[in-house]
N, C-alpha and C. Protein backbone atom coordinates (compact mmCIF):
# COMPACT_ATOMS: atom_id res chain seq x y z
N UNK A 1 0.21 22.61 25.93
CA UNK A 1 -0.39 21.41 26.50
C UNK A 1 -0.57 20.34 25.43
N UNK A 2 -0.91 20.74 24.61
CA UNK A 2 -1.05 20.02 23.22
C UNK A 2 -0.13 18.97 22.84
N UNK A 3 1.18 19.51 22.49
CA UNK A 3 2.19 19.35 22.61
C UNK A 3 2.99 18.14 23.75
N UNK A 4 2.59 18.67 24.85
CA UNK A 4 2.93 17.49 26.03
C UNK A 4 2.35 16.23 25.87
N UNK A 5 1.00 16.66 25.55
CA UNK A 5 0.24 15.31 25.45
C UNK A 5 0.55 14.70 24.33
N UNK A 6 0.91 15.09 23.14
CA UNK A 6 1.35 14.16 22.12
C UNK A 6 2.45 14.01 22.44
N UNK A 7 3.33 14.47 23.32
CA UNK A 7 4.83 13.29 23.89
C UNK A 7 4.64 12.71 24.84
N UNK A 8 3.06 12.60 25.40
CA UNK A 8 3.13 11.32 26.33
C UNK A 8 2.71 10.70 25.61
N UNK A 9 2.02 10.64 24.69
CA UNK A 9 1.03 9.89 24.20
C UNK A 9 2.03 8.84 23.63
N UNK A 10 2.88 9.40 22.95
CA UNK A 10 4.10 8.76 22.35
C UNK A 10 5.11 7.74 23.43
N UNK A 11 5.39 8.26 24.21
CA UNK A 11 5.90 7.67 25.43
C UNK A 11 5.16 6.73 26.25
N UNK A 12 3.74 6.99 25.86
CA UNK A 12 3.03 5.52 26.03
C UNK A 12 3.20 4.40 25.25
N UNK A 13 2.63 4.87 23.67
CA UNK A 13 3.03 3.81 23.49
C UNK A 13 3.95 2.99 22.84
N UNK A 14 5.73 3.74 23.24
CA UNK A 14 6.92 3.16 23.09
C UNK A 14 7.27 1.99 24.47
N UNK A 15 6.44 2.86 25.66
CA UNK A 15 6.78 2.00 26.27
C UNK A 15 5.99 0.67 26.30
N UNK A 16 4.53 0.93 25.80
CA UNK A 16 3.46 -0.58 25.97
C UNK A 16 4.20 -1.33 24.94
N UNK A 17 4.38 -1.21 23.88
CA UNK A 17 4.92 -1.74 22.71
C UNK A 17 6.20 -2.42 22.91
N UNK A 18 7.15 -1.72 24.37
CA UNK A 18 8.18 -2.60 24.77
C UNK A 18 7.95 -4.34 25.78
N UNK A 19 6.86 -3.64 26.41
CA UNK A 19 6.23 -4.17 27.77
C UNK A 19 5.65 -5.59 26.32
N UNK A 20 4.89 -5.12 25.48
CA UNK A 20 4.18 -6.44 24.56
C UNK A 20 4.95 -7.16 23.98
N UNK A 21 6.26 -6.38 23.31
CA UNK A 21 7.38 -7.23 22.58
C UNK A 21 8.13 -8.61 23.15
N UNK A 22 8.10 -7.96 24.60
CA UNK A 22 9.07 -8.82 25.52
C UNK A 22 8.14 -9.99 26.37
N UNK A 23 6.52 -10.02 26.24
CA UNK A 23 5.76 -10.40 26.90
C UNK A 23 5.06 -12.02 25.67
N UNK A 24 5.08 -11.67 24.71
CA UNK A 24 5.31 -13.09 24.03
C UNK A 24 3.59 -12.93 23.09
N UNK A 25 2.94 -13.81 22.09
CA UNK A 25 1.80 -13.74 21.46
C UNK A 25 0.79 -13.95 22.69
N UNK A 26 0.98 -14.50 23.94
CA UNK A 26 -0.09 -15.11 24.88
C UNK A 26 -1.04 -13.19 24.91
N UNK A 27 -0.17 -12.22 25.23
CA UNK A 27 -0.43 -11.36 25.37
C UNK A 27 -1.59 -10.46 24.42
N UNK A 28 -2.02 -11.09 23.57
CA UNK A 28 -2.93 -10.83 22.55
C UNK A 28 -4.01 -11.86 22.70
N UNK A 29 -4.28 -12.60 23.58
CA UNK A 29 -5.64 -13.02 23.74
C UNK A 29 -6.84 -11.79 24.25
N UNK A 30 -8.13 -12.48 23.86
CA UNK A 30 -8.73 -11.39 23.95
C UNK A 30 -9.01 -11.12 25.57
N UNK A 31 -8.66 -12.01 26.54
CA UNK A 31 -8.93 -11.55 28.13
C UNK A 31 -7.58 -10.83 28.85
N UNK A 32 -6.57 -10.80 27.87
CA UNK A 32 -4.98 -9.99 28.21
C UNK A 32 -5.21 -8.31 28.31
N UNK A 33 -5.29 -8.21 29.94
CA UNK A 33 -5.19 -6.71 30.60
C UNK A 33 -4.20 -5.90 29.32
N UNK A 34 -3.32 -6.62 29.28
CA UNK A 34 -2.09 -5.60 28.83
C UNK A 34 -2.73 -5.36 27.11
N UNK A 35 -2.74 -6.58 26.24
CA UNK A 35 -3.74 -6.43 24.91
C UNK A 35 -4.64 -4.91 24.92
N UNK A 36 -5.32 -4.98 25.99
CA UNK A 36 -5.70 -3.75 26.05
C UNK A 36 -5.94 -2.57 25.99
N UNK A 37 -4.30 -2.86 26.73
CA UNK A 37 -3.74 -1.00 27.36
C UNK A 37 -3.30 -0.91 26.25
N UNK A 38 -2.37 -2.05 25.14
CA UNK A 38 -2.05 -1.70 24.09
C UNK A 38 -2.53 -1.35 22.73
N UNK A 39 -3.87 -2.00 22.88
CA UNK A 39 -5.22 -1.64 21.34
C UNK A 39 -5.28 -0.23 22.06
N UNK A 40 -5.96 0.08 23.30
CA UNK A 40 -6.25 1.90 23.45
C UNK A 40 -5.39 2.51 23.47
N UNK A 41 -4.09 2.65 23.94
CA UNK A 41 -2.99 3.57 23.72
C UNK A 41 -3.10 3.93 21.95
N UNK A 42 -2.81 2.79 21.41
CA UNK A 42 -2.45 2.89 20.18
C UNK A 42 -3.43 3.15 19.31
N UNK A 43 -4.52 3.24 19.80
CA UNK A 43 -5.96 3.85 18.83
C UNK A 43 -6.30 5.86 19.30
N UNK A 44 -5.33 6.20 20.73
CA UNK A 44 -5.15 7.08 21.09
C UNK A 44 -4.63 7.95 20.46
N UNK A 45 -2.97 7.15 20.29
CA UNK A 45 -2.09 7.90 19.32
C UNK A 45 -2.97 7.90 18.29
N UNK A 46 -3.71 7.32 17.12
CA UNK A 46 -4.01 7.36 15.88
C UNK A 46 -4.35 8.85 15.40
N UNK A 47 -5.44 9.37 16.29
CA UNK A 47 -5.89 10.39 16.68
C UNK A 47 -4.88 11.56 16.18
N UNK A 48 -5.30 12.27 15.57
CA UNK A 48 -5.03 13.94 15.10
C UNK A 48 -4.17 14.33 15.91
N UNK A 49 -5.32 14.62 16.78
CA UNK A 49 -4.79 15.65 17.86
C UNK A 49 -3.29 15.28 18.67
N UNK A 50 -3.08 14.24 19.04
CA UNK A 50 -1.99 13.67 19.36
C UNK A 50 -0.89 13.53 18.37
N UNK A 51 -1.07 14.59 17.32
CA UNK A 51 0.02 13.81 16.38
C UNK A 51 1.35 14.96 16.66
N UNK A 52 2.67 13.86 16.89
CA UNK A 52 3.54 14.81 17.62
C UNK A 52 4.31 16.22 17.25
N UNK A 53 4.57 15.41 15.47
CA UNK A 53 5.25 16.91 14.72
C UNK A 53 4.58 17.81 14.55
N UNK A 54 3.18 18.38 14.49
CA UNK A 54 2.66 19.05 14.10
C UNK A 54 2.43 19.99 15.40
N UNK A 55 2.41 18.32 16.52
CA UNK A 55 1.90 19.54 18.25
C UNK A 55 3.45 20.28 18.48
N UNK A 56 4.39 19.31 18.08
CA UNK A 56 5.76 20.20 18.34
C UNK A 56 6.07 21.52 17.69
N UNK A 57 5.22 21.24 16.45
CA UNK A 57 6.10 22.28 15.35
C UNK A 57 5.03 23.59 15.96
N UNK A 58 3.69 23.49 16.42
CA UNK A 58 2.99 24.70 17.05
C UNK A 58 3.11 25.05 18.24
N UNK A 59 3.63 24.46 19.28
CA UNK A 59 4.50 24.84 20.09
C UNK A 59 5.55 25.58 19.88
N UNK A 60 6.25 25.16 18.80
CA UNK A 60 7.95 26.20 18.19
C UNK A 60 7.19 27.38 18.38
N UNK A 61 5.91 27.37 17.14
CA UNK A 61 5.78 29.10 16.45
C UNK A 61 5.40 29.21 17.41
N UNK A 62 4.33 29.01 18.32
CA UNK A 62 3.95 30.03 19.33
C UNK A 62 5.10 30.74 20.11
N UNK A 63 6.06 29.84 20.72
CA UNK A 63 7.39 30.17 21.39
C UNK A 63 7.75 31.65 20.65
N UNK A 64 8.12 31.11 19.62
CA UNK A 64 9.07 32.01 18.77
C UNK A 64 7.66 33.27 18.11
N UNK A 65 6.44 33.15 18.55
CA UNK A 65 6.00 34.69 18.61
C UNK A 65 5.40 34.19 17.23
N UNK A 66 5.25 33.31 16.03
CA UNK A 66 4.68 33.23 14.93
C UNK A 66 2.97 33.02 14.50
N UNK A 67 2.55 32.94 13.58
CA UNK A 67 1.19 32.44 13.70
C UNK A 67 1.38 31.61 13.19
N UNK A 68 -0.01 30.84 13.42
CA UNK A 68 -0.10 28.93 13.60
C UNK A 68 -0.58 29.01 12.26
N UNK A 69 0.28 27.61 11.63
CA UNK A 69 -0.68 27.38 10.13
C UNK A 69 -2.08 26.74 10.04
N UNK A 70 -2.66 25.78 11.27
CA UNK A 70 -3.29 25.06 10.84
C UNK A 70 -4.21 25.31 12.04
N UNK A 71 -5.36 24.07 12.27
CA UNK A 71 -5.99 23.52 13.82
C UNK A 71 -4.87 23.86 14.36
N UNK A 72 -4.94 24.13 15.98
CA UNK A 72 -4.20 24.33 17.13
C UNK A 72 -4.81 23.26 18.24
């Protein structure tokens, strides 16, 4: 589960980050819905727990039967 959620988390915010690129500076005022979604997504990802190589790489070992090096 871990794991999933740090590839949505990621897939969030590749996609807000597309949605802001193409949407112009207006989009960074401070009353911009989207400004928003894009400061919390991206203060989401910052977060540990969401971080993807590490949720991927403990996903592998568990798969493959290993023990975990670190937090799970």
């Amino acid at each position: 589960m871990k794991a999933r959620g740090a590839m949505l988390v990621d897939l969030c915010k590749d996609t807000i980050g597309e949605l802001v690129l193409g949407a112009g500076a207006n989009v960074f005022r401070k009353d911009s819905k989207l400004q928003m979604i894009f400061r919390d997504i991206n203060m989401i990802g910052s977060h540990a727990f969401f971080e993807q190589n590490s949720s991927i790489e403990g996903l592998g070992r568990s798969l493959l039967g290993m023990e975990q090096t670190g937090p799970v």
